[in-house]
Protein backbone atom coordinates (compact mmCIF):
# COMPACT_ATOMS: atom_id res chain seq x y z
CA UNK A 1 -168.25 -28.48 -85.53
CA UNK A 2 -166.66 -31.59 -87.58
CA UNK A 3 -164.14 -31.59 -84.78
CA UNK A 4 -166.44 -31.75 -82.06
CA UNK A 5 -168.72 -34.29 -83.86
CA UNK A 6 -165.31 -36.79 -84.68
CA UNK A 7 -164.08 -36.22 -80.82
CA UNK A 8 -167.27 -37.56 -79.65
CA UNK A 9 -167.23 -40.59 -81.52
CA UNK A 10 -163.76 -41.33 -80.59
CA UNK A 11 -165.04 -41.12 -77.11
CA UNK A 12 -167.54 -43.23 -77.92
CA UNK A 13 -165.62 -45.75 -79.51
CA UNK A 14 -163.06 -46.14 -76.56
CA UNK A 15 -165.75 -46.03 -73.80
CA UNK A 16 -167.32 -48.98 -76.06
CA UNK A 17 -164.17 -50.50 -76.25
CA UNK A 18 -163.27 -50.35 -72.72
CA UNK A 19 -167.34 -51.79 -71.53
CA UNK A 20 -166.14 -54.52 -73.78
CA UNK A 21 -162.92 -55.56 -72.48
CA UNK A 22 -164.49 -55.32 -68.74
CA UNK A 23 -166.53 -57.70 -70.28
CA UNK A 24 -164.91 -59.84 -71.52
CA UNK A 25 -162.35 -60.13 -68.84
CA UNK A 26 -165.52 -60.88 -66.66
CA UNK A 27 -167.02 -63.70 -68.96
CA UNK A 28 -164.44 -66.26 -67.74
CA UNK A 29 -164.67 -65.17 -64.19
CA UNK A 30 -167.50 -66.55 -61.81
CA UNK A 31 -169.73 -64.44 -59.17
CA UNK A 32 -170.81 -65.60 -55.69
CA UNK A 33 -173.10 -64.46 -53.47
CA UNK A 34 -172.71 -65.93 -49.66
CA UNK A 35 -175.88 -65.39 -47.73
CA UNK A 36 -175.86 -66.14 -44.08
CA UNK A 37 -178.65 -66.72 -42.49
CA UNK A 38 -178.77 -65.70 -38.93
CA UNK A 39 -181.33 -67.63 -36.68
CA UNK A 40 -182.11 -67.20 -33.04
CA UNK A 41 -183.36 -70.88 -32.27
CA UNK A 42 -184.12 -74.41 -33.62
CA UNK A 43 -187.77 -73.36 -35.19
CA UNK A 44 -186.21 -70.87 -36.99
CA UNK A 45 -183.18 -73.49 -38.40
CA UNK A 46 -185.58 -76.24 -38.67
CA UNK A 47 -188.16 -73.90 -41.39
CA UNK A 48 -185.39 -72.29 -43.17
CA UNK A 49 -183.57 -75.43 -43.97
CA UNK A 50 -186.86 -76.91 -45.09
CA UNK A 51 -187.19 -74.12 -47.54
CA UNK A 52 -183.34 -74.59 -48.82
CA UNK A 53 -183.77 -78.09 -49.36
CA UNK A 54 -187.18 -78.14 -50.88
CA UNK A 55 -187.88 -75.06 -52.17
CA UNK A 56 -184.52 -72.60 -52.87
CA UNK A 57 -182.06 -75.15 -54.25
CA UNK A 58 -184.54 -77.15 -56.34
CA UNK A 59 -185.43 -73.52 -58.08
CA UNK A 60 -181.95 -72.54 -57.96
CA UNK A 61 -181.56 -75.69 -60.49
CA UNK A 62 -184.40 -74.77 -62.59
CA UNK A 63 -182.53 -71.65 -63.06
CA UNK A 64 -179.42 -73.34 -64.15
CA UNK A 65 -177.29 -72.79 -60.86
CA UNK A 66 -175.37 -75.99 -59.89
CA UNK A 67 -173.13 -77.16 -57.31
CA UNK A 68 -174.64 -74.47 -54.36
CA UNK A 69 -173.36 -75.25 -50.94
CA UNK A 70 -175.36 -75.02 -48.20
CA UNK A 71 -172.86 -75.16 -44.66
CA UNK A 72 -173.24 -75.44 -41.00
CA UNK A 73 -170.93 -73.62 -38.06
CA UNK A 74 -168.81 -76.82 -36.27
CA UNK A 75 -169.66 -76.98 -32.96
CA UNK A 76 -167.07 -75.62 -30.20
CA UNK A 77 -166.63 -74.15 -26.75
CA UNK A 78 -166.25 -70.73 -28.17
CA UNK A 79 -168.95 -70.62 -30.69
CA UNK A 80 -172.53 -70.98 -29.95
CA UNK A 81 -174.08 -69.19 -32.76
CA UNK A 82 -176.88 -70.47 -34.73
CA UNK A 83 -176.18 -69.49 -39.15
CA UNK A 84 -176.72 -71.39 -42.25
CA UNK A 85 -174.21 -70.57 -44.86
CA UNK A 86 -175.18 -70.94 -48.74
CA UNK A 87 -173.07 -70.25 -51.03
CA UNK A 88 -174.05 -69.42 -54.74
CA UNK A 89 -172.15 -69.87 -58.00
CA UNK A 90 -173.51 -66.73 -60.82
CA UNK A 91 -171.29 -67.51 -64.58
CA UNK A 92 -172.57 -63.28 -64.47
CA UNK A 93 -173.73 -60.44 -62.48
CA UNK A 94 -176.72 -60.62 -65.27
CA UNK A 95 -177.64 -64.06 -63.48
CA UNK A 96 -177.32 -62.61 -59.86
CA UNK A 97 -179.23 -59.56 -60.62
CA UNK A 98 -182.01 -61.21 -62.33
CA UNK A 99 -182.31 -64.55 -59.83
CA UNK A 100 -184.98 -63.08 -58.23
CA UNK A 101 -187.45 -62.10 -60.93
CA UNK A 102 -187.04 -65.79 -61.83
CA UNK A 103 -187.55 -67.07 -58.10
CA UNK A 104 -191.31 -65.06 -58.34
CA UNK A 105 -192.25 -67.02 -61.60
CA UNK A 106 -191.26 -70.04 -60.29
CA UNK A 107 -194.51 -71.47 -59.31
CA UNK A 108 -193.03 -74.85 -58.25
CA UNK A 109 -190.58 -72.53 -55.89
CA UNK A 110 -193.55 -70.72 -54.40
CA UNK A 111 -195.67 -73.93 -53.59
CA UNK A 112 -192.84 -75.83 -51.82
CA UNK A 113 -191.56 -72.57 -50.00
CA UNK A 114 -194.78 -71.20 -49.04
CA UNK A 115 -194.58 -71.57 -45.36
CA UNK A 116 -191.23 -69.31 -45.58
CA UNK A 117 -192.04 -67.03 -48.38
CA UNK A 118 -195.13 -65.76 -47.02
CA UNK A 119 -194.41 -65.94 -42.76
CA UNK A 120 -196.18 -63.79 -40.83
CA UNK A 121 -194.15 -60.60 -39.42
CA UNK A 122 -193.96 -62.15 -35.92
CA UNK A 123 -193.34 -65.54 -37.00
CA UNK A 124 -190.02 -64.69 -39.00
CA UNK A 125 -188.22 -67.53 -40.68
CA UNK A 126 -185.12 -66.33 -39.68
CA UNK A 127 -183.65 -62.96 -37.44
CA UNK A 128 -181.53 -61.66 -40.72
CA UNK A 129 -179.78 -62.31 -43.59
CA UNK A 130 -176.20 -61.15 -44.51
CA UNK A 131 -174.97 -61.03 -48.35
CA UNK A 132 -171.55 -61.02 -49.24
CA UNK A 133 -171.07 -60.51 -53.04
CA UNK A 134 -167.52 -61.71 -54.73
CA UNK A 135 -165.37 -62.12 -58.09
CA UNK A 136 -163.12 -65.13 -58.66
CA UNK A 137 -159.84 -64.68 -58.81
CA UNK A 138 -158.41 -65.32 -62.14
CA UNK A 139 -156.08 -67.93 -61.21
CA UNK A 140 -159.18 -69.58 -59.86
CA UNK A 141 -161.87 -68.71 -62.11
CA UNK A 142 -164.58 -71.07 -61.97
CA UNK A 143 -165.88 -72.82 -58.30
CA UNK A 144 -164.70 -76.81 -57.73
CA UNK A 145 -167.10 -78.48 -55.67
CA UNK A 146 -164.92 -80.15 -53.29
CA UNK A 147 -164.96 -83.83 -54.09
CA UNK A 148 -164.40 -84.76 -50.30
CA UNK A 149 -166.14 -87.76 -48.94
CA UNK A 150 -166.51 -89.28 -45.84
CA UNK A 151 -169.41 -88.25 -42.89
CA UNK A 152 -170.48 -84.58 -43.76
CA UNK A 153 -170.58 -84.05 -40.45
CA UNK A 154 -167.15 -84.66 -39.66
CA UNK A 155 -165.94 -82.99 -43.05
CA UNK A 156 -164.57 -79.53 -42.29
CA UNK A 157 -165.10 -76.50 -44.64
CA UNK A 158 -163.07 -73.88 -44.11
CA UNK A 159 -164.14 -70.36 -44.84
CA UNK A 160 -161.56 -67.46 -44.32
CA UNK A 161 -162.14 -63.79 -44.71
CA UNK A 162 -158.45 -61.73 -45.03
CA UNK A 163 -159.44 -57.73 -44.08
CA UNK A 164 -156.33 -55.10 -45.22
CA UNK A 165 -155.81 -51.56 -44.01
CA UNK A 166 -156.82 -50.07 -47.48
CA UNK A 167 -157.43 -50.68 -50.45
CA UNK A 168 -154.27 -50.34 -52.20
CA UNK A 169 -153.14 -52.87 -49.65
CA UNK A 170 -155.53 -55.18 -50.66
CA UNK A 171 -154.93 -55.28 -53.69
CA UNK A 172 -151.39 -56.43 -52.75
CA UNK A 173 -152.96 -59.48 -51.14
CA UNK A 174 -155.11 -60.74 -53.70
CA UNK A 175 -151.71 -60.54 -56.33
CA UNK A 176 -149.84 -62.13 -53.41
CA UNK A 177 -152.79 -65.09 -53.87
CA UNK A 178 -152.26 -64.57 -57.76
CA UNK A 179 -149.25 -63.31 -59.76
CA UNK A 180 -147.36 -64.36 -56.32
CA UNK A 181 -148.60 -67.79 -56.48
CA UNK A 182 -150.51 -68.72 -53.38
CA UNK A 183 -153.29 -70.07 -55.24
CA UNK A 184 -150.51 -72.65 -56.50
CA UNK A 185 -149.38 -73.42 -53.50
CA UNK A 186 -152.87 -74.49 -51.30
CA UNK A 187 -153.63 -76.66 -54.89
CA UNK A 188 -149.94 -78.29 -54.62
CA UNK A 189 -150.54 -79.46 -50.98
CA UNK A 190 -154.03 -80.38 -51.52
CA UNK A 191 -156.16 -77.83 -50.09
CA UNK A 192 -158.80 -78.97 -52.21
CA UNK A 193 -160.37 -75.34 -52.78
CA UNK A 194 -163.63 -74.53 -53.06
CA UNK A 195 -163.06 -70.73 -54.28
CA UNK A 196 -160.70 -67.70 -54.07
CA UNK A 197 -162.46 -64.32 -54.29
CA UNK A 198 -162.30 -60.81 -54.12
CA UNK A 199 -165.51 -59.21 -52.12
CA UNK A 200 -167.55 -56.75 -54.70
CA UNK A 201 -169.85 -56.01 -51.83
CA UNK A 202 -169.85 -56.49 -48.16
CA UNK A 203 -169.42 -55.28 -44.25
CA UNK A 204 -165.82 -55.74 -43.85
CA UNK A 205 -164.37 -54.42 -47.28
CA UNK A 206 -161.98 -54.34 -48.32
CA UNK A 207 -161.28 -58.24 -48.22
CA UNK A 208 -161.01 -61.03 -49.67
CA UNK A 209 -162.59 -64.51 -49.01
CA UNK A 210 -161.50 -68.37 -49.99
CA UNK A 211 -163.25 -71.88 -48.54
CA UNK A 212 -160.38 -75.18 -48.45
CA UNK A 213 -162.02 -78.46 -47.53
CA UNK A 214 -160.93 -81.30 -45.38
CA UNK A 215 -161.76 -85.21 -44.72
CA UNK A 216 -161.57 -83.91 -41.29
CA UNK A 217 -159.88 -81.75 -38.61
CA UNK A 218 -157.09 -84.04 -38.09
CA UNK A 219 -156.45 -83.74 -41.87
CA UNK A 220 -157.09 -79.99 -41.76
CA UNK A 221 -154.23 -79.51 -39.37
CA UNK A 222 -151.93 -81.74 -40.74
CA UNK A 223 -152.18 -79.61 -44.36
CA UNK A 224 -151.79 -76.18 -42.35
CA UNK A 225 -148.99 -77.21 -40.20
CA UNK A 226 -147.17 -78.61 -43.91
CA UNK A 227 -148.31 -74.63 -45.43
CA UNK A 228 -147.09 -72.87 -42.38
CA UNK A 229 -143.17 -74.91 -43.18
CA UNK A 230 -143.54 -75.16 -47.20
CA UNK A 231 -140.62 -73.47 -48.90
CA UNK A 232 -142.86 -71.60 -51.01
CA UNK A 233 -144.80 -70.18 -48.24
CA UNK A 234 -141.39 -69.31 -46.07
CA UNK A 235 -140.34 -67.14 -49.20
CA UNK A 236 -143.19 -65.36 -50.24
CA UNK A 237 -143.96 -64.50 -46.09
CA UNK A 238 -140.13 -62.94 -46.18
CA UNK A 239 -140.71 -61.21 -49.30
CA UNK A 240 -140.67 -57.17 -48.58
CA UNK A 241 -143.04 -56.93 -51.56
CA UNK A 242 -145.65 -58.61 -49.09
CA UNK A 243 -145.42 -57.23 -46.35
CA UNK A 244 -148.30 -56.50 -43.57
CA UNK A 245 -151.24 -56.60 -46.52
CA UNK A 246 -153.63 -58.50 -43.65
CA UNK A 247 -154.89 -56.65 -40.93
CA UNK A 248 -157.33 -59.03 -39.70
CA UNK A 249 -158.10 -63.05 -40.73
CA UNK A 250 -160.85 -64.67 -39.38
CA UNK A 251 -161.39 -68.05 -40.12
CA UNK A 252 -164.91 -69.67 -39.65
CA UNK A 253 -165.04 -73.85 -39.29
CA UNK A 254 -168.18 -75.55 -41.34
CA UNK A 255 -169.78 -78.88 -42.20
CA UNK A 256 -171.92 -79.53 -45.28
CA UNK A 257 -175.90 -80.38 -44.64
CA UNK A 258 -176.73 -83.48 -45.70
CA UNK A 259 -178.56 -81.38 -49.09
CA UNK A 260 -175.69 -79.47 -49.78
CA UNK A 261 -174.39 -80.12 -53.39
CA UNK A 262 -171.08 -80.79 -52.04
């Protein structure tokens, strides 16, 4: 009986132990959420950016939340879709979970987004919303609002998504941006990163997702075309330790609305 009763609490004490240290390792690490809004015509862009503007990232504020971008597709040929990207800085998952509680005692929030918070079923603000939840990566801990200036509209915010085979292999990627020193490479030439991040939840898992920022596109090529010859790069692309950990990249081209906080 004493037996049993001290082998519990030694399992207690290290499953304490270890809720602790995935705690703590998590305190200096930020959360984001990326919600994409997908709309199927101007009415639809013109409400829910009204809400964003007057309503979401005013209470977002209230709430403590800062720098939240808010981002745009860049128009092309190949690309006629019609999103809003915001992206949300959480210092915990406590903060993310409990956002919305706060949101529906925000009575300031509820006045100024009324016309989106309570459309009618067949008046919808907007045809869906997509969540992506992440976790910085540790040589990137906290999110740097990109200090870019210049017309937002000419400003280009690059958002890439890296997919791997499994999850093992993953993992290989995100200590190729890490221990392998990829994150010190973009910073070196400039990149001017918003965030690196692993995705906790999402549709395309397992992946991982980081935004750079440019003046423009002119100075967004230039910086890629002086990654794609960097010694640095050159080695760690030759390095059998790194080999074929991306399956897929997709890279998606945005500008910052005028109300974005960045």
């Amino acid at each position: 009986m004493k037996n049993s009763i001290q082998s519990s609490f030694i399992a207690f004490i290290l499953i304490f132990a270890v809720t602790l240290s995935a705690n703590a390792q998590n305190l200096d690490k930020q959360f984001y959420q990326l919600k994409t809004y997908l709309l199927k015509d101007g009415n639809q862009e013109k409400v829910v950016d009204t809400y964003l503007k007057d309503a979401y990232l005013p209470a977002l504020k209230r709430a403590g939340i800062e720098n939240v971008g808010v981002f745009k597709l860049i128009p092309s040929e190949d690309i006629n879709d019609l999103k809003i990207y915001v992206l949300i800085p959480f210092s915990s998952l406590d903060q993310f979970l409990t956002l919305d509680n706060m949101l529906a005692q925000d009575k300031s929030y509820i006045s100024a987004g009324d016309s989106y918070i309570h459309a009618k079923h067949d008046n919808a603000p907007y045809e869906r919303i997509n969540s992506t939840l992440m976790k910085a990566f540790p040589e990137m801990p906290m999110m740097e609002a990109s200090k870019i200036e210049g017309p937002r509209k000419e400003r280009v915010y690059e958002l890439r998504s890296y997919e791997s085979a499994t999850e093992a292999i993953y993992q290989n990627k995100v200590d190729m941006f890490n221990a392998g020193g990829e994150v010190a490479l973009f910073d070196s030439l400039g990149f001017n990163a918003v965030f690196y991040a692993e995705v906790l939840s999402g549709d395309r898992m397992p992946n991982l997702m980081y935004m750079t920022t440019f003046e423009n596109m002119e100075s967004r090529d230039a910086h890629w075309k002086a990654f794609g010859t960097a010694e640095k790069w050159l080695e760690l692309k030759a390095n059998p330790n790194y080999q074929n950990n991306v399956s897929k990249a997709d890279k998606i081209l945005l500008y910052p609305t005028e109300y974005s906080d960045y």
